[in-house]
N, C-alpha and C. Protein backbone atom coordinates (compact mmCIF):
# COMPACT_ATOMS: atom_id res chain seq x y z
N UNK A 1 118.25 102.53 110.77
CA UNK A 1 116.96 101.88 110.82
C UNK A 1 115.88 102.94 111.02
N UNK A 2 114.39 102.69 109.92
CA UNK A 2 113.67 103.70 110.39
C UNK A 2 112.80 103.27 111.72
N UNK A 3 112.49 103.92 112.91
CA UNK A 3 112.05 103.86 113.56
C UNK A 3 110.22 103.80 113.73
N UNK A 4 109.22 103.63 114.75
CA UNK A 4 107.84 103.11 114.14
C UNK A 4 107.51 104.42 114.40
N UNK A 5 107.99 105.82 114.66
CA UNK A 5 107.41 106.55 115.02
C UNK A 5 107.25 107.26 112.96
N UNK A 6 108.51 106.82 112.57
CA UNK A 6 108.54 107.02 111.63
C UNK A 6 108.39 106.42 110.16
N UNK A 7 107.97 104.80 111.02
CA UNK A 7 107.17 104.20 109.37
C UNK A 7 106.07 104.70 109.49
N UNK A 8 105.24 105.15 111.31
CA UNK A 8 104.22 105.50 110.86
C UNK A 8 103.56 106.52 109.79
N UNK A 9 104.80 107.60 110.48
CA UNK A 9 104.25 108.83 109.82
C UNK A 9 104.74 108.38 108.04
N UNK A 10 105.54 107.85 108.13
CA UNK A 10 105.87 107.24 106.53
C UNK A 10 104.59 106.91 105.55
N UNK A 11 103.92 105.54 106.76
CA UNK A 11 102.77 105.21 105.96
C UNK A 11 101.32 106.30 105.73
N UNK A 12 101.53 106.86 106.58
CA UNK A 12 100.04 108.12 106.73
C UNK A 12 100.24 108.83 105.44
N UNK A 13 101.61 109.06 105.38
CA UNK A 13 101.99 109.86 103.86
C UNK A 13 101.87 109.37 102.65
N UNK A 14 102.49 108.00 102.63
CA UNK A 14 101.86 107.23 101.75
C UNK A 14 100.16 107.01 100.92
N UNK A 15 99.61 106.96 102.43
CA UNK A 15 98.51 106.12 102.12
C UNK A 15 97.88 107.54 102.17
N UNK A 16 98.29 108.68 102.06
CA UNK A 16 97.34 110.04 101.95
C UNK A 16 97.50 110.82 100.29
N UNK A 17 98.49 110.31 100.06
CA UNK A 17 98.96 111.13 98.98
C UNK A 17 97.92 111.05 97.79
N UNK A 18 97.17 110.54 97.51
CA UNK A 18 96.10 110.57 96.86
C UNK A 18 94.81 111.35 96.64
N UNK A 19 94.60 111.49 98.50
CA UNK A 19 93.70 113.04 99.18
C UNK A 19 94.66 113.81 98.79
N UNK A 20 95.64 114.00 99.11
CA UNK A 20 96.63 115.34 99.24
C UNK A 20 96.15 115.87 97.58
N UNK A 21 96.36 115.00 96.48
CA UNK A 21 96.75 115.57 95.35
C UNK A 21 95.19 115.14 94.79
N UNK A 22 94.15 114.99 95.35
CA UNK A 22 92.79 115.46 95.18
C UNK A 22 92.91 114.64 94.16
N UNK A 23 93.03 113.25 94.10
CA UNK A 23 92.20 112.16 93.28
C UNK A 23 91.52 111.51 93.48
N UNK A 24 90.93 111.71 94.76
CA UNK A 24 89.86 111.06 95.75
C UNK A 24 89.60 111.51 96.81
N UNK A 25 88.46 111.56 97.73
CA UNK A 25 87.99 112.22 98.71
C UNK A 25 88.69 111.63 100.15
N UNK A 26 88.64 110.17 100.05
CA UNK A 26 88.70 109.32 101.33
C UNK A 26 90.13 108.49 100.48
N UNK A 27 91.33 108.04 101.57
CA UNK A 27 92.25 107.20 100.95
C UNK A 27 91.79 105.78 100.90
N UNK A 28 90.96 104.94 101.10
CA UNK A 28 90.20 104.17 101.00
C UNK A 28 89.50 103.88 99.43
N UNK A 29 89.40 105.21 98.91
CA UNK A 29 88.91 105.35 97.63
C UNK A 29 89.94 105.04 96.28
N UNK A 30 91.29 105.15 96.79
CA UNK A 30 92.13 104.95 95.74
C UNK A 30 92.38 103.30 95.75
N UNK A 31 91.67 103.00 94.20
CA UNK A 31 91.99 101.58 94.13
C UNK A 31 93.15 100.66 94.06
N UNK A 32 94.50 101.28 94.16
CA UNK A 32 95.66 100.99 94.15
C UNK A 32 96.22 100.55 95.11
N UNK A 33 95.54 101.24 96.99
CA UNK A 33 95.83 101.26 98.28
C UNK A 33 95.59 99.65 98.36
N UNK A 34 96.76 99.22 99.73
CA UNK A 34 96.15 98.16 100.59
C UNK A 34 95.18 98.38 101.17
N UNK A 35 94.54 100.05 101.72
CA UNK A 35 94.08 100.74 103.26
C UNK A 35 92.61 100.30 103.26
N UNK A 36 92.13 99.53 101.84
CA UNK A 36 90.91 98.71 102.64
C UNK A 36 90.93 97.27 103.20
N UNK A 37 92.08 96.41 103.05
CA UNK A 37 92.44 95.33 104.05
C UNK A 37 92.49 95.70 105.19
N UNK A 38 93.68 96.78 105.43
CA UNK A 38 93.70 96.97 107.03
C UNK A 38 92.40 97.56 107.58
N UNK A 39 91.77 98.28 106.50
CA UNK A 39 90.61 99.07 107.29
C UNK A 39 89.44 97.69 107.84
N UNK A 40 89.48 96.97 107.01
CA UNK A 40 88.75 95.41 107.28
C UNK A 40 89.23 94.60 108.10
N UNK A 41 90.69 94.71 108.05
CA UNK A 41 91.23 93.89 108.95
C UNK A 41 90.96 92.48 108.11
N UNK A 42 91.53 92.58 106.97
CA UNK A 42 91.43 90.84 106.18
C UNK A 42 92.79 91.12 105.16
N UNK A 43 93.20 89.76 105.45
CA UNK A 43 94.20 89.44 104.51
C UNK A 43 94.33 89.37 103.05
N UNK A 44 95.29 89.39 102.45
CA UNK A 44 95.49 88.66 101.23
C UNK A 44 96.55 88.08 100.62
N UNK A 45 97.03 87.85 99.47
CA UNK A 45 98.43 86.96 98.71
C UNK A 45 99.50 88.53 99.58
N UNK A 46 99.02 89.53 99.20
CA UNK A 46 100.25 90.44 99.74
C UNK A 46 100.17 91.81 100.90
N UNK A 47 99.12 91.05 101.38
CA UNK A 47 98.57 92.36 102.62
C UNK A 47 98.68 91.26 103.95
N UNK A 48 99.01 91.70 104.94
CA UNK A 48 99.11 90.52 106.12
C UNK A 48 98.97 92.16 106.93
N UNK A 49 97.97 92.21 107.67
CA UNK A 49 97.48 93.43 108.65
C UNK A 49 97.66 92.93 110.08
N UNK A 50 97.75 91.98 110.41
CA UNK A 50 98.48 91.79 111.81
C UNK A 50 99.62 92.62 111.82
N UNK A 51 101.03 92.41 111.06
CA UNK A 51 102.51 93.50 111.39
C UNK A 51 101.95 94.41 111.26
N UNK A 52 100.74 95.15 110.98
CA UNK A 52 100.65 96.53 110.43
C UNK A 52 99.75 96.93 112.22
N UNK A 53 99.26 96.30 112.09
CA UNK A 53 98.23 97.12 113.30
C UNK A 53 98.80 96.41 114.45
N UNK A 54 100.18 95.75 114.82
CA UNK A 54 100.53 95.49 115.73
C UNK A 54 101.63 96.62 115.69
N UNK A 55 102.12 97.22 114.76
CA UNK A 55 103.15 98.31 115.13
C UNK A 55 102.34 99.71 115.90
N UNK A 56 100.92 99.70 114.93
CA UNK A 56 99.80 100.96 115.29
C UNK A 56 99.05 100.51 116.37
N UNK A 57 99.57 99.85 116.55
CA UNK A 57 98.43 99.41 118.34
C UNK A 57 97.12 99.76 118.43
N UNK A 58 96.06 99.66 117.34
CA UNK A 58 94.90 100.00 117.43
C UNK A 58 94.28 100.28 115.74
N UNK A 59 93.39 101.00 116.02
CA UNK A 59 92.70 101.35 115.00
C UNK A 59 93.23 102.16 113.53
N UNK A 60 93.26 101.99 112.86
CA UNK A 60 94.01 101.67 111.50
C UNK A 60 92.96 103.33 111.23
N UNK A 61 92.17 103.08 111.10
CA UNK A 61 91.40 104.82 110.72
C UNK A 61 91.56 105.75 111.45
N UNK A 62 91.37 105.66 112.63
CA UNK A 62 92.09 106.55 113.94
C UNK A 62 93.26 107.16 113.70
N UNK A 63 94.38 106.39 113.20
CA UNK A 63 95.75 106.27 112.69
C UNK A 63 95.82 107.66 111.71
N UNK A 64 95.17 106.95 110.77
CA UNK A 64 94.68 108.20 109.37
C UNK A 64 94.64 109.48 109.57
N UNK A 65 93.75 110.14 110.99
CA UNK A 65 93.21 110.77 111.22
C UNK A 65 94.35 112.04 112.07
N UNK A 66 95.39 111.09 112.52
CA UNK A 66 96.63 112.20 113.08
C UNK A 66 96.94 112.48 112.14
N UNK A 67 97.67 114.17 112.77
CA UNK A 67 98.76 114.75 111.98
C UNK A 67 99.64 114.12 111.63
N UNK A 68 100.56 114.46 110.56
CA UNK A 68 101.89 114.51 110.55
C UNK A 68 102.42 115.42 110.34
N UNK A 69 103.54 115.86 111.01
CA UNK A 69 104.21 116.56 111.20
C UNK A 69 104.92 117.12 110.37
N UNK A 70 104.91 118.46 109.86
CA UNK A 70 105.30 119.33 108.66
C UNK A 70 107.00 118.77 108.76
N UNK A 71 107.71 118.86 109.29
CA UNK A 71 109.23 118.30 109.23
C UNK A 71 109.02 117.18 108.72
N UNK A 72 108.58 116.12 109.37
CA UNK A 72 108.48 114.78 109.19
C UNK A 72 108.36 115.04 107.07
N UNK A 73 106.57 115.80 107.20
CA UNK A 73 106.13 115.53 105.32
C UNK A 73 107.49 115.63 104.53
N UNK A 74 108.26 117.02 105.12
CA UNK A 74 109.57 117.41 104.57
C UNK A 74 110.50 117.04 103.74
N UNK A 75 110.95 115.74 105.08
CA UNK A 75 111.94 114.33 105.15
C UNK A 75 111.59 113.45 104.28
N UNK A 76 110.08 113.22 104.11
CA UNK A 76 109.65 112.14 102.93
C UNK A 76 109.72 112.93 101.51
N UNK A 77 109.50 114.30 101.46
CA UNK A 77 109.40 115.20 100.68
C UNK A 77 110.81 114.65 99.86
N UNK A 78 111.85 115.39 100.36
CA UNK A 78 113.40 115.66 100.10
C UNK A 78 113.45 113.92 99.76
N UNK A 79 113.82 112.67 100.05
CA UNK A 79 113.87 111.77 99.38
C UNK A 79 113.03 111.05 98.57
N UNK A 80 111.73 111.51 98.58
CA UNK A 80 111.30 111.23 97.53
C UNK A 80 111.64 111.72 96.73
N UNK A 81 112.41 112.95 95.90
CA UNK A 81 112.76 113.81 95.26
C UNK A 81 114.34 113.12 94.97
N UNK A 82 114.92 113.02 95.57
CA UNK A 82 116.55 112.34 95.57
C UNK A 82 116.54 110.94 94.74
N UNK A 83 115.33 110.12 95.45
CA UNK A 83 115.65 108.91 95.27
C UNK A 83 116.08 108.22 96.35
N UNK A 84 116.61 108.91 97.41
CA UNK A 84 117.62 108.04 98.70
C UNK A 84 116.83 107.45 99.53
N UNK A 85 117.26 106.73 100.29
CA UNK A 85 116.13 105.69 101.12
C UNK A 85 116.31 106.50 102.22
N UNK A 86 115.52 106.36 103.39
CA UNK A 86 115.15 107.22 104.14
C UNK A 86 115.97 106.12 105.69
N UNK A 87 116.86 106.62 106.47
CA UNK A 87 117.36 105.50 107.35
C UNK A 87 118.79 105.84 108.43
N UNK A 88 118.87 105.42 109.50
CA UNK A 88 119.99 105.66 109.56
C UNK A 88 121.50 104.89 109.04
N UNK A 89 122.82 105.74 109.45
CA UNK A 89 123.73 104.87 108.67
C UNK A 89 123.65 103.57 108.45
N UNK A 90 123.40 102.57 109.45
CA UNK A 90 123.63 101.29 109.56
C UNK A 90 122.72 100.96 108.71
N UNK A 91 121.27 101.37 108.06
CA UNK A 91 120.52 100.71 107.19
C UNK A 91 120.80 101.17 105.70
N UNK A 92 121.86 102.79 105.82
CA UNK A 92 122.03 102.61 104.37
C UNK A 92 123.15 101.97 104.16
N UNK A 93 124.25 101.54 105.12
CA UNK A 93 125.09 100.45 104.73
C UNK A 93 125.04 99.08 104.46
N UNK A 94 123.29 99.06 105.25
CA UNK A 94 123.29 97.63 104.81
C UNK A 94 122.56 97.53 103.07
N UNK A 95 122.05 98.60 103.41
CA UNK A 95 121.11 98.59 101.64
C UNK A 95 122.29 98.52 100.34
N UNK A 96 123.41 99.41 100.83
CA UNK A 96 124.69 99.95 99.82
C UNK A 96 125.05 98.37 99.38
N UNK A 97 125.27 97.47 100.45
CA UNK A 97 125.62 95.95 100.21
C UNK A 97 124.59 95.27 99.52
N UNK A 98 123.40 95.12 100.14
CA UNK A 98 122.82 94.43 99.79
C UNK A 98 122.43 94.38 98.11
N UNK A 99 121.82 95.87 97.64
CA UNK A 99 121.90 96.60 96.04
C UNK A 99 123.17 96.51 95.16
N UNK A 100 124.55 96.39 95.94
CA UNK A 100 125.61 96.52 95.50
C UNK A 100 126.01 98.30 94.82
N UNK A 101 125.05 98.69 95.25
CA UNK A 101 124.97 100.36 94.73
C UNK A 101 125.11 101.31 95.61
N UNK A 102 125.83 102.70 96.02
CA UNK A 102 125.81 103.59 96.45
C UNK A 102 125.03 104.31 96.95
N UNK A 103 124.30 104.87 97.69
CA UNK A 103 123.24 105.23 98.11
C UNK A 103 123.46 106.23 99.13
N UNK A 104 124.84 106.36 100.03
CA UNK A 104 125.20 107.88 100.27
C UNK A 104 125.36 109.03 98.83
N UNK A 105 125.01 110.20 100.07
CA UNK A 105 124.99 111.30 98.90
C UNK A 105 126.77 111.82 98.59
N UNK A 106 127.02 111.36 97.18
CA UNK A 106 128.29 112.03 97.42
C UNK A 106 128.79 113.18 97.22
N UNK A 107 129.74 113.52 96.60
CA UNK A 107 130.33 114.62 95.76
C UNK A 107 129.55 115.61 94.86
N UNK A 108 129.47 116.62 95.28
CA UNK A 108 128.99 117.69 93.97
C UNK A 108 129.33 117.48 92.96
N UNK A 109 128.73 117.71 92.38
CA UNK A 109 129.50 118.26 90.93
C UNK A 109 129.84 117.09 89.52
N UNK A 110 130.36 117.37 88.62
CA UNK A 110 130.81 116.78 87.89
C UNK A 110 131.90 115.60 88.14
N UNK A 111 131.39 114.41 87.33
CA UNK A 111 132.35 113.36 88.19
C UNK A 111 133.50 112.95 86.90
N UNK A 112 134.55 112.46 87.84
CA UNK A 112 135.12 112.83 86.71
C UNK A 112 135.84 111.07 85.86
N UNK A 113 135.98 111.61 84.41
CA UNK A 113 135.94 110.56 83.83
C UNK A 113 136.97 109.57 83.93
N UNK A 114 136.69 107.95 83.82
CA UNK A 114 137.53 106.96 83.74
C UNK A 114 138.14 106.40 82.41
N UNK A 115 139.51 106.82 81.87
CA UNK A 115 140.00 106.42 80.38
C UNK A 115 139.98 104.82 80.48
């Protein structure tokens, strides 16, 4: 399970990656983001900002405004790159079921064929 220390920093990354890669000044600016509901604090068909600012206990821009932590960017780095979900065992066993798909990292190499 990911933990809130780490959806946070999850979502900061998320909702930054847009500044990061200089397609906008403010993440607020990318029209794709939820981050002007929560920044409003108003709902919609698929934004509900109560779970969000009840995990962040406060101010949603404030939020924005911490670091995250070069390890942490890392961790999102490396699976975003993989593909793998980010979690401990018990959530990638439950994902492996739930997808019906594999999702530990397995075996190097060449796999080998089924006649």
């Amino acid at each position: 399970m990911m933990d809130e220390s780490y959806l946070l920093a999850c979502a900061k990354y998320i909702l930054l990656n847009p500044v990061r890669a200089k397609l906008v000044k403010a993440p607020e600016d990318w029209p794709w983001s939820s981050i002007k509901y929560h920044l409003d604090g108003k709902d919609d068909i698929l934004v509900k900002t109560d779970a969000v600012s009840g995990i962040f206990g406060g101010s949603f821009r404030k939020m924005l405004t911490m670091d995250i932590d070069e390890c942490e960017m890392e961790t999102f780095r490396k699976h975003e790159r993989t593909g793998r979900p980010l979690g401990d065992v018990n959530f990638i066993e439950k994902m492996e079921v739930l997808l019906d798909r594999k999702l530990k990292p397995q075996k190097p190499g060449p796999k080998k064929k089924i006649k």
